[in-house]
Protein backbone atom coordinates (compact mmCIF):
# COMPACT_ATOMS: atom_id res chain seq x y z
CA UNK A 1 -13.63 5.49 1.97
CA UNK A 2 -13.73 3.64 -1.19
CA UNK A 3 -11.78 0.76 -2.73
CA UNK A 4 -11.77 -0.83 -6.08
CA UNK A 5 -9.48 -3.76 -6.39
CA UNK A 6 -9.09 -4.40 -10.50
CA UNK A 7 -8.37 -8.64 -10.63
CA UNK A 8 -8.68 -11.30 -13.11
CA UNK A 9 -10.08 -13.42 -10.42
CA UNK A 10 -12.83 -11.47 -8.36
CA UNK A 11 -14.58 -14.50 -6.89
CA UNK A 12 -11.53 -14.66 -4.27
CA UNK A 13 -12.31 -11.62 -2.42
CA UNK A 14 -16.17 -12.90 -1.60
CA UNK A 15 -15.44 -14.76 1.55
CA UNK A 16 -12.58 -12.23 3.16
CA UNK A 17 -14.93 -8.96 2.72
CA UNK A 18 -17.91 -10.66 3.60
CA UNK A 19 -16.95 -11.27 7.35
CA UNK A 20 -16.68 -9.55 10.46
CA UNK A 21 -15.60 -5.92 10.62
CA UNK A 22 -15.00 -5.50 6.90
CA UNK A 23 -18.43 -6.76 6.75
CA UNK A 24 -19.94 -4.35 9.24
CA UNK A 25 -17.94 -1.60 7.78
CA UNK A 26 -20.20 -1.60 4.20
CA UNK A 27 -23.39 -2.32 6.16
CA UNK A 28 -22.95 0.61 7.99
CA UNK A 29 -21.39 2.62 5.20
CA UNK A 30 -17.81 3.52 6.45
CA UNK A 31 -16.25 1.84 3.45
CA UNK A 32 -17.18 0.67 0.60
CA UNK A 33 -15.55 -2.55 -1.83
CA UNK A 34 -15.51 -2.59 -5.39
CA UNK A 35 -14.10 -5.77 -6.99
CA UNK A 36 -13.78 -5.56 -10.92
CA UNK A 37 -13.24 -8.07 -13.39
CA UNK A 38 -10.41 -7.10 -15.68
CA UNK A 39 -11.15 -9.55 -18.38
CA UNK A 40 -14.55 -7.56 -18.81
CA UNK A 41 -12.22 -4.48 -20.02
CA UNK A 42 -10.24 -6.69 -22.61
CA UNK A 43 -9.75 -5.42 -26.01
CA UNK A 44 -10.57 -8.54 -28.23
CA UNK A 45 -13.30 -11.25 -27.84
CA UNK A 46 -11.70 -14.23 -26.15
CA UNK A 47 -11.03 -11.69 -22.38
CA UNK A 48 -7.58 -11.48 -23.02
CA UNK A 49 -5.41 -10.11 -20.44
CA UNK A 50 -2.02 -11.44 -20.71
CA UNK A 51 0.66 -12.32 -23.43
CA UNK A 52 4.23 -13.19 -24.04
CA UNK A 53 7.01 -10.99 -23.01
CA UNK A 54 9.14 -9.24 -25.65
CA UNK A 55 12.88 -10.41 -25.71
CA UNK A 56 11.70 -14.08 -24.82
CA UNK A 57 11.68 -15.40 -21.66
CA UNK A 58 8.96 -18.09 -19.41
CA UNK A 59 5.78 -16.88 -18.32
CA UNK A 60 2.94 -14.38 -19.46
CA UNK A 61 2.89 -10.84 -18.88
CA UNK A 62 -0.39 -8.91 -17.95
CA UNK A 63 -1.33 -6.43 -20.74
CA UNK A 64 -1.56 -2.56 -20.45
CA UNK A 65 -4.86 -2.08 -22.24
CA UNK A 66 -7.08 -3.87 -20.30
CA UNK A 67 -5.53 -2.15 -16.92
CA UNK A 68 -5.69 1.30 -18.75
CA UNK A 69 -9.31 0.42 -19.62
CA UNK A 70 -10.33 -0.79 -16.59
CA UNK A 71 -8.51 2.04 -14.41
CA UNK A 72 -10.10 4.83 -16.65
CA UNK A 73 -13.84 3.20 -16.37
CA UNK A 74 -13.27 3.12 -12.48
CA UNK A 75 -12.31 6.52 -12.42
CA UNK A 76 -15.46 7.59 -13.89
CA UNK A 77 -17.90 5.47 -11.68
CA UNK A 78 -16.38 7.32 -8.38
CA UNK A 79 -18.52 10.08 -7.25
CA UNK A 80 -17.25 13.03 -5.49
CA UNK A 81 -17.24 12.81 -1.91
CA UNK A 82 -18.57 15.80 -0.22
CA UNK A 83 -18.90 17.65 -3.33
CA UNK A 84 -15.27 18.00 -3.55
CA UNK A 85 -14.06 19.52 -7.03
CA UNK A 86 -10.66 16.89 -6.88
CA UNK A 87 -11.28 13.84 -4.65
CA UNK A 88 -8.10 12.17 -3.47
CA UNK A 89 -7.63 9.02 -5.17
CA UNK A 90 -4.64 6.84 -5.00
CA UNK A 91 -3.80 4.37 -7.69
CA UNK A 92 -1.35 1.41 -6.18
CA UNK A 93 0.16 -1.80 -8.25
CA UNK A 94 1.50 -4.56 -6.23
CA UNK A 95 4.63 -5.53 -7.22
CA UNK A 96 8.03 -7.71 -6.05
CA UNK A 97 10.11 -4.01 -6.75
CA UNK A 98 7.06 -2.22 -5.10
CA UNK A 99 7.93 0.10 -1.33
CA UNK A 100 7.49 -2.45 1.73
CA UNK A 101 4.36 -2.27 3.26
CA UNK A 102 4.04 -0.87 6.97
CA UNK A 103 1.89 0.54 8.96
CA UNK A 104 2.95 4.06 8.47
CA UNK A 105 1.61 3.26 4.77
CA UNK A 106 -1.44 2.35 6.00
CA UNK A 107 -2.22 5.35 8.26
CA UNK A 108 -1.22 7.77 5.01
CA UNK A 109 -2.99 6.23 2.78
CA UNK A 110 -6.06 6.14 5.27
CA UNK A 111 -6.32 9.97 4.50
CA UNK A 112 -7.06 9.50 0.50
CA UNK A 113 -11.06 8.82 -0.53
CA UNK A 114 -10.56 6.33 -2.85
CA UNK A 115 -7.52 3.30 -3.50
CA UNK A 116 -7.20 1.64 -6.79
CA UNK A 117 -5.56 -1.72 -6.41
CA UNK A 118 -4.48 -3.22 -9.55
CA UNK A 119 -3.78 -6.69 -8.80
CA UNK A 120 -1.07 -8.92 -10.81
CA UNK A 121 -0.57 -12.15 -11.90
CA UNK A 122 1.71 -14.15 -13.43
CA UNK A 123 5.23 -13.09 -14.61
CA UNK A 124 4.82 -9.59 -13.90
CA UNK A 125 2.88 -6.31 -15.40
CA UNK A 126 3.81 -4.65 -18.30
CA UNK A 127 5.84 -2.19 -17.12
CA UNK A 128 3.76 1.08 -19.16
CA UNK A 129 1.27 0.32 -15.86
CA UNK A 130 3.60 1.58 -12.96
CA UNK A 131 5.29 3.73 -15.62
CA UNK A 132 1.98 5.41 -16.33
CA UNK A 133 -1.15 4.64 -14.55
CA UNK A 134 0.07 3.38 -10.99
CA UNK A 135 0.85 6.36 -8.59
CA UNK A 136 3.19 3.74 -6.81
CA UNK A 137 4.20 -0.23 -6.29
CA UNK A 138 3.90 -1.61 -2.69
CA UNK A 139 5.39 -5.03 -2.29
CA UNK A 140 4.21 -6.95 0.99
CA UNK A 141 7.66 -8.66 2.20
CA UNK A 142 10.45 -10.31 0.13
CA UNK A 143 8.49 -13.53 -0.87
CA UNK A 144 6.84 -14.69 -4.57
CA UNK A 145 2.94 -14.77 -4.05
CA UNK A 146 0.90 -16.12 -7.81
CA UNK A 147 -0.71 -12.78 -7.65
CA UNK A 148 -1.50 -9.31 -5.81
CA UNK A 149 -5.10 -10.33 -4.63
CA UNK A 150 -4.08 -11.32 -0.89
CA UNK A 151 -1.56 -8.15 -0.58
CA UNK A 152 -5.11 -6.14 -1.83
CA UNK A 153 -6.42 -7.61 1.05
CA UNK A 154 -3.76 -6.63 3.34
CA UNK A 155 -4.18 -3.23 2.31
CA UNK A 156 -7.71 -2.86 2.42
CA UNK A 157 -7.84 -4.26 5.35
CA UNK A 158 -5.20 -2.71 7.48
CA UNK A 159 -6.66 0.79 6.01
CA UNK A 160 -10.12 0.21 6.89
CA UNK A 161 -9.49 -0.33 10.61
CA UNK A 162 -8.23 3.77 10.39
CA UNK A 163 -11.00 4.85 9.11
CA UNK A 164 -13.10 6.37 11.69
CA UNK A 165 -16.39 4.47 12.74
CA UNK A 166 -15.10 1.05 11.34
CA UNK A 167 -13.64 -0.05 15.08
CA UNK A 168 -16.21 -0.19 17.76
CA UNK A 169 -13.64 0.90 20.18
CA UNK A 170 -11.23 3.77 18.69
CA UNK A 171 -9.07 3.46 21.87
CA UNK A 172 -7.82 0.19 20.08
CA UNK A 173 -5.85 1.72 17.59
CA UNK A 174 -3.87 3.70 20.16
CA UNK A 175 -3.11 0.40 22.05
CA UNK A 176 -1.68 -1.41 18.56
CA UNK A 177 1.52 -2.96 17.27
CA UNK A 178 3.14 0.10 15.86
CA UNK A 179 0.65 3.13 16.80
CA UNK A 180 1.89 6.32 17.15
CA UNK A 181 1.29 6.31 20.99
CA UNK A 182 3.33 3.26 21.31
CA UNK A 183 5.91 4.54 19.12
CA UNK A 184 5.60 7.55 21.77
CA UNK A 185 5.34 6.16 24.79
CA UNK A 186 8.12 3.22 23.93
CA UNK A 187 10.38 6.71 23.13
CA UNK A 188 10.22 8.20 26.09
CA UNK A 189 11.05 5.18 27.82
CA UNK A 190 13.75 3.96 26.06
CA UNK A 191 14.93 7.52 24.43
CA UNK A 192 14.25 5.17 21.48
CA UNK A 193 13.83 7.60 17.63
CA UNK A 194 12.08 6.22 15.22
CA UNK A 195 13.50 5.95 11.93
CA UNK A 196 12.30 8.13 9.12
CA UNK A 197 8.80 7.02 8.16
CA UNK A 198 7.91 6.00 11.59
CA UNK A 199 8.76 2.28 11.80
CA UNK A 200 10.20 0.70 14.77
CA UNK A 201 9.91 -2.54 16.21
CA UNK A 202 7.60 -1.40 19.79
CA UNK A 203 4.90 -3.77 19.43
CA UNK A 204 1.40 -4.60 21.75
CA UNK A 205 2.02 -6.00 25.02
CA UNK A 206 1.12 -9.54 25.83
CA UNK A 207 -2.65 -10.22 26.06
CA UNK A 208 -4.40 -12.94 28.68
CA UNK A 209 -7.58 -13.62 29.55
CA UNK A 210 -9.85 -16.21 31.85
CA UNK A 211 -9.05 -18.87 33.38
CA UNK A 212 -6.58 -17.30 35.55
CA UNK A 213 -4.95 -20.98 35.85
CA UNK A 214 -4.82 -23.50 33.16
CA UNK A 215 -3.88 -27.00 34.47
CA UNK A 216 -3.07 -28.60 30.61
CA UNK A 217 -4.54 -32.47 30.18
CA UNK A 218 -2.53 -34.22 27.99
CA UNK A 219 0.60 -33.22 25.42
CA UNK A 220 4.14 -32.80 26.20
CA UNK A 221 2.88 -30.36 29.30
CA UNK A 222 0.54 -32.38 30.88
CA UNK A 223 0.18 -31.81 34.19
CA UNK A 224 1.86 -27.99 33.84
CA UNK A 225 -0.12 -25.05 34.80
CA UNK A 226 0.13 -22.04 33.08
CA UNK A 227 -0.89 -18.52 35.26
CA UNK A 228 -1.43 -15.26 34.18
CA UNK A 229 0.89 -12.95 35.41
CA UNK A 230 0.53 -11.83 38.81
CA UNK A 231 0.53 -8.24 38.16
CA UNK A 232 -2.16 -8.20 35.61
CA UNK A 233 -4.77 -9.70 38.89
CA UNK A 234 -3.14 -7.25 41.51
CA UNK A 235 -5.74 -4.34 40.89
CA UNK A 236 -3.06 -1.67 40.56
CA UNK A 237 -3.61 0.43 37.04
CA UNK A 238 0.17 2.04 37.40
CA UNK A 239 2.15 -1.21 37.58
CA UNK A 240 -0.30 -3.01 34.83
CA UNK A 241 0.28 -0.08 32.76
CA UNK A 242 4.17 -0.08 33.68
CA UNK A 243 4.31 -3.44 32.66
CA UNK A 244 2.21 -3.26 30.00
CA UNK A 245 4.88 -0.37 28.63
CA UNK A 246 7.77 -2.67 29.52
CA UNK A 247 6.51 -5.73 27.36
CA UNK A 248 5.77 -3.89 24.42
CA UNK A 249 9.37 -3.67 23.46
CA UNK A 250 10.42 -6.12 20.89
């Protein structure tokens, strides 16, 4: 799978994509990251890529040309996977009015070949972009962020994991916050139905690991012990796994 993030500030991405799974990911050719510098596709000679809004008002608003520019030049530099006649690309602009995020987002747009992530900064995008060029606006949560390169790294991330060969273990993703086989097992359970979409608030069960016993030195606790629950040392797979089910309900 392929991603080009378009950004006015590509230096930010270097350290994020450059570690651990994302990292091992484009060594061993499951995805591959694309980070272009927008100012590069500006129309006049000083990089422009913002101006003032019509009708007045505070801020700077990021131009269409450059975007259209850029988008168009990215389209052209993405080969076809697998020979395919009409590879599935999906362009997405972050944006305050954007769709939330979830998961179920992530796992569809898992099955496209290449994401364009146009990110903005500023006061806002002119609108022509999501009129025009974006196929859709995702928003990350009700909250102001100075631009869309950390939700492009939400995304990117969170659709990498579900491509297959980027986790080690592919059991993992059946075990996650918000899987279908939690969403599944939490149902029959609970005779819980997930909302359109399939959101729902069944998330992983608790996690612990060695020591068994933590005696805490120091703090407000000191002198406490903390123990892992009993049932998780016991040896019996049916009551871990019952419990496991039980404490995955938010």
């Amino acid at each position: 799978m392929r991603f080009d993030i378009i950004t006015i500030f590509p230096a930010i991405f270097d350290s994020y994509f450059n570690e651990s799974i994302l990292r091992r990911a484009q060594k061993n050719k499951f995805i591959e990251i694309y980070v272009h510098n927008l100012r590069d596709y500006a129309i006049d000679k000083h990089h422009t890529t913002d101006d003032t809004p019509y009708g007045g008002g505070a801020g700077m608003v990021m131009k269409v040309e450059p975007i259209y520019n850029c988008v168009n030049a990215v389209k052209s530099q993405i080969p076809n996977p697998n020979f395919q006649k009409n590879p599935k690309t999906r362009i997405i602009l972050f944006s305050a009015k954007g769709q939330r995020y979830t998961q179920a987002d992530a796992r569809r747009l898992s099955k496209y070949d290449n994401l364009i992530l146009i990110c903005g900064r500023y006061e806002g995008v002119d609108e022509r972009v999501a009129k025009y060029i974006a196929d859709e606006e995702i928003s990350i949560g009700d909250y102001v962020l100075t631009g869309g390169e950390i939700p492009a790294m939400i995304v990117a991330d969170s659709v990498s994991r579900l491509v297959p060969g980027v986790l080690g273990n592919s059991n993992s993703l059946n075990e996650e916050s918000f899987s279908p086989a939690k969403i599944q097992s939490a149902s029959r359970r609970t005779k819980f139905n997930p909302p359109a979409g399939g959101q729902n608030s069944f998330l992983e069960h608790p996690h612990y690991t060695k020591p068994e016993e933590f005696l805490v030195q120091g703090g407000v606790a000191d002198g406490k012990t903390w123990k892992v629950p009993k049932i998780l040392l016991s040896g019996n797979h049916a009551a871990v796994e019952k419990w496991r089910e039980e404490h995955s309900v938010n």
